[in-house]
Protein backbone atom coordinates (compact mmCIF):
# COMPACT_ATOMS: atom_id res chain seq x y z
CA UNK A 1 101.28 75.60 107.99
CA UNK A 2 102.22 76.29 104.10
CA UNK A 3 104.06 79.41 103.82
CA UNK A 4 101.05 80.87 101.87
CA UNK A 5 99.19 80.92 105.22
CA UNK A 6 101.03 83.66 106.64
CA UNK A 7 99.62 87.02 106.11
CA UNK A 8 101.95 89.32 107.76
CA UNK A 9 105.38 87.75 109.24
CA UNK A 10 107.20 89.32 112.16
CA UNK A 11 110.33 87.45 114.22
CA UNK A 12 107.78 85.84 116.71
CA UNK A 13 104.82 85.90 115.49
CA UNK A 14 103.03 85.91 112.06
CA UNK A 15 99.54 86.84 111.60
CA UNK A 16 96.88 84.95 109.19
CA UNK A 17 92.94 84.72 108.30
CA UNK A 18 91.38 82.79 111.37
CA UNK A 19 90.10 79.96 109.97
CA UNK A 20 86.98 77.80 110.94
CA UNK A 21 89.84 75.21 112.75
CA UNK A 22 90.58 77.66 114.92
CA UNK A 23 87.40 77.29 117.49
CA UNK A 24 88.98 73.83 118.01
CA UNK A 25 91.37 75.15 120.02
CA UNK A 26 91.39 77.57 123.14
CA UNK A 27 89.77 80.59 120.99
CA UNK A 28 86.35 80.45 122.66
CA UNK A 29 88.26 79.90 126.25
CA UNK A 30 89.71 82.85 126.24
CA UNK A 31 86.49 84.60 125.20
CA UNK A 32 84.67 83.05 128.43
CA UNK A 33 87.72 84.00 130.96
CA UNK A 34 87.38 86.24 133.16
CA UNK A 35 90.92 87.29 133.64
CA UNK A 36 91.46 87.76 129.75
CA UNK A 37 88.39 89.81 128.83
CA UNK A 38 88.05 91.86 132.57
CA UNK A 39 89.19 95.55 130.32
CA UNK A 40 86.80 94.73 127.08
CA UNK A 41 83.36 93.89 126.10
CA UNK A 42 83.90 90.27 126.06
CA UNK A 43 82.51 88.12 128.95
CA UNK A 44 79.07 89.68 129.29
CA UNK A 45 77.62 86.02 127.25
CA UNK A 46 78.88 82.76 126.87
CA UNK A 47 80.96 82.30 123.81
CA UNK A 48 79.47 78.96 122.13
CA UNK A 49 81.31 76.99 119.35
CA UNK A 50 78.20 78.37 116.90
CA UNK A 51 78.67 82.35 117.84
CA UNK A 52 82.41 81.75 117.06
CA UNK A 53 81.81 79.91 113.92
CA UNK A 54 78.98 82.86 112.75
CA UNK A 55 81.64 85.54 113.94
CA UNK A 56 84.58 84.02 111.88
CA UNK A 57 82.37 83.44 108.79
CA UNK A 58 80.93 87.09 109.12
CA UNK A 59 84.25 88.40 109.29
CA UNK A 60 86.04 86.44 106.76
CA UNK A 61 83.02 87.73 103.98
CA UNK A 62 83.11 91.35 105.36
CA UNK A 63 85.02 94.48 103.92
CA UNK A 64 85.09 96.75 106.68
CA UNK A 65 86.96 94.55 108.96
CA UNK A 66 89.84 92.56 109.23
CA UNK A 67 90.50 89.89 111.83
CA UNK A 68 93.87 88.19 112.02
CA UNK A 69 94.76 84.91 114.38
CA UNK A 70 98.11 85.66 116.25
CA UNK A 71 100.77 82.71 115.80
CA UNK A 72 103.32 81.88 117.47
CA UNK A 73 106.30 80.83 114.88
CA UNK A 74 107.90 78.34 117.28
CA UNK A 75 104.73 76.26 117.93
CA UNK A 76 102.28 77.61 115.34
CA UNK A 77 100.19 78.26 117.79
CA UNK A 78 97.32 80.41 117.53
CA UNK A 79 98.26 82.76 120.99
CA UNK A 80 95.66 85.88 120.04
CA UNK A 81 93.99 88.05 117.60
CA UNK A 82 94.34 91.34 116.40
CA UNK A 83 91.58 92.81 114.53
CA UNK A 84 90.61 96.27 112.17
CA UNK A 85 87.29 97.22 112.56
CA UNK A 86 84.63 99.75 111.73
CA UNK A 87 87.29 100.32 108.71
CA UNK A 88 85.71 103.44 107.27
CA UNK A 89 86.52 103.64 102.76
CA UNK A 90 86.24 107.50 102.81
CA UNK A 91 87.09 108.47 105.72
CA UNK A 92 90.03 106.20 105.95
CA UNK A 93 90.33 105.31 109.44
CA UNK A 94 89.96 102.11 111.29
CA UNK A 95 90.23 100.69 115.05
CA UNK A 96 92.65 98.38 115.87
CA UNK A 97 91.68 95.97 118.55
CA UNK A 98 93.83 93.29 120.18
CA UNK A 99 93.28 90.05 122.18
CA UNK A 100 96.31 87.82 123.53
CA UNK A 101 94.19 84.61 124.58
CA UNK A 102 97.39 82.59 125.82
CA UNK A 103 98.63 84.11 129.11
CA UNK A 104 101.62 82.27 129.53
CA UNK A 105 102.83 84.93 126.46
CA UNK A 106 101.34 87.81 128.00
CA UNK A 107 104.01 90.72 128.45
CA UNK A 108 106.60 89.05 125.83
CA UNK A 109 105.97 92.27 123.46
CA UNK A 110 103.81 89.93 121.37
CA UNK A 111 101.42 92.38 121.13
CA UNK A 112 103.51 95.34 120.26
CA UNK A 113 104.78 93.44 117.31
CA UNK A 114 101.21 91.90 116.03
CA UNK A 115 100.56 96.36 116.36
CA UNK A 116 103.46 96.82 114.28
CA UNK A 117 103.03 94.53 111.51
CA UNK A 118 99.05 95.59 111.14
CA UNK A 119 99.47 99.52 111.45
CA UNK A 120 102.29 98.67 108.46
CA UNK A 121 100.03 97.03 106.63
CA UNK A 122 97.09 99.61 107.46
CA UNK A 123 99.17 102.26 106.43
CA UNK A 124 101.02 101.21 103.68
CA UNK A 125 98.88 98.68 101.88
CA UNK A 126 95.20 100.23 102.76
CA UNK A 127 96.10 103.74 102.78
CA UNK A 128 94.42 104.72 105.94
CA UNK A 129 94.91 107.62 106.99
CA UNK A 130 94.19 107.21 110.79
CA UNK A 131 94.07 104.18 113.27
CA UNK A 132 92.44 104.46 116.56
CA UNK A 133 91.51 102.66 119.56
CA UNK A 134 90.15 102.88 123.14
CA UNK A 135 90.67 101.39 126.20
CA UNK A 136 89.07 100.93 129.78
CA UNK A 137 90.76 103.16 132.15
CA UNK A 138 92.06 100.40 134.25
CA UNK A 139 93.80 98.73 131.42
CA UNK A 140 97.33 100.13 132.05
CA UNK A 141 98.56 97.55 130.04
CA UNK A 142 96.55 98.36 126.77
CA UNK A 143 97.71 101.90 127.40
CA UNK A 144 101.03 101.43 127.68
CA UNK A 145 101.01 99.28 124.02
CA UNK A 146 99.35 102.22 122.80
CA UNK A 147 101.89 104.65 122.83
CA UNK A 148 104.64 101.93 122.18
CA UNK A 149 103.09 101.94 119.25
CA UNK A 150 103.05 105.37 118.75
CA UNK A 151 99.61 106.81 119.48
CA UNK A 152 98.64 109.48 121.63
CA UNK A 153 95.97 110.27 124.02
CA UNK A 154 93.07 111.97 122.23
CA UNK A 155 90.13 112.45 124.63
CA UNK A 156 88.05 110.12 127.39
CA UNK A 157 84.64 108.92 127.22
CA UNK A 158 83.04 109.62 130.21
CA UNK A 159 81.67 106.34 132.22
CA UNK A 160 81.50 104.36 128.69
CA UNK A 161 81.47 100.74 129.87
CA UNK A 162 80.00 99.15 132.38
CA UNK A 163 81.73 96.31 133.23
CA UNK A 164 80.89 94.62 136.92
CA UNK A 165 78.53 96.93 138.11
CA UNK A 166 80.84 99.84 137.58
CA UNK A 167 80.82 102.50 135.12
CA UNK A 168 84.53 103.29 133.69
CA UNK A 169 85.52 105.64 131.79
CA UNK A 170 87.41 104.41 128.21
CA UNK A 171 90.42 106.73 127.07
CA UNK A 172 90.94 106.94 123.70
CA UNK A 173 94.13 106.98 121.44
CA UNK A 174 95.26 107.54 118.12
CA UNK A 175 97.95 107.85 114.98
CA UNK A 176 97.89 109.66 112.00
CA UNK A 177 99.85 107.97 108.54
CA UNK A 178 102.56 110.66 108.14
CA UNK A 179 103.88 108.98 105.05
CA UNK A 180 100.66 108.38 103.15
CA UNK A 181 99.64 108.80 99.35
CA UNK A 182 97.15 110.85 98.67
């Protein structure tokens, strides 16, 4: 990987464009396991080779969205994704959405680092002014990374996904730039 490739660099991880090379590897697994998509809205179709290709062209052309592949700086490895969406110009606030695809780096702070790096680069570089997300109410772990990262409860949505014939409800977080220009 040329050093140009890397987007955003933290100490184990650095974060780049996904690329159309990157369905070659285990991105659509992760999309079709059970076990990695149980909290999110994954899972409910099969994740073909063309859906991933259409979804990393669409997002790689769009402006109100930013998807980033997660890699690991020992192996350069692509281990996840971490993703702004719905970025909004004038409001200036965006989610931030996360997927860690490789399990066997699942509770290495990974994720809290890929959050780090992004909301930086959110805050500093796009001048958002807020960065949300939400979360299935039996996703401790997503909830927990939340407010490592520094957000804070902001309401629930009532019964909001229906994931395996049960409603849950999604609880919703968010941070506000402190430091921004106006």
């Amino acid at each position: 990987m040329k050093f140009e490739d890397k987007f955003l660099i933290g100490s184990q991880i650095y974060l780049r464009a996904l690329s159309d090379s990157d369905v070659e590897g285990n991105y659509r697994k992760w999309l079709n396991d059970k076990e990695i998509v149980q909290f999110n809205s994954h899972g409910r179709f099969p994740m073909t080779i063309e859906n991933l290709l259409t979804y990393i062209n669409s997002t790689s052309n769009s402006t109100n969205t930013l998807v980033l592949a997660i890699i690991d700086v020992n192996t350069s490895s692509h281990i996840g994704n971490i993703s702004l969406q719905s970025i909004n110009w004038i409001d200036r606030n965006a989610e931030i959405a996360f997927l860690l695809g490789e399990k066997s780096f699942w509770g290495k702070g990974i994720m809290q680092e890929a959050g780090f790096l992004l909301l930086d680069h959110a805050f500093k570089v796009l001048n958002l002014h807020r960065v949300y997300c939400g979360t299935s109410e039996e996703n401790i772990g997503m909830q927990k990374l939340a407010k490592k990262l520094g957000m804070v409860q902001e309401g629930i949505r009532k019964e909001a996904i229906f994931k395996n014939g049960v409603y849950y409800d999604i609880i919703e977080f968010g941070i506000v730039n402190k430091n921004e220009i106006l």
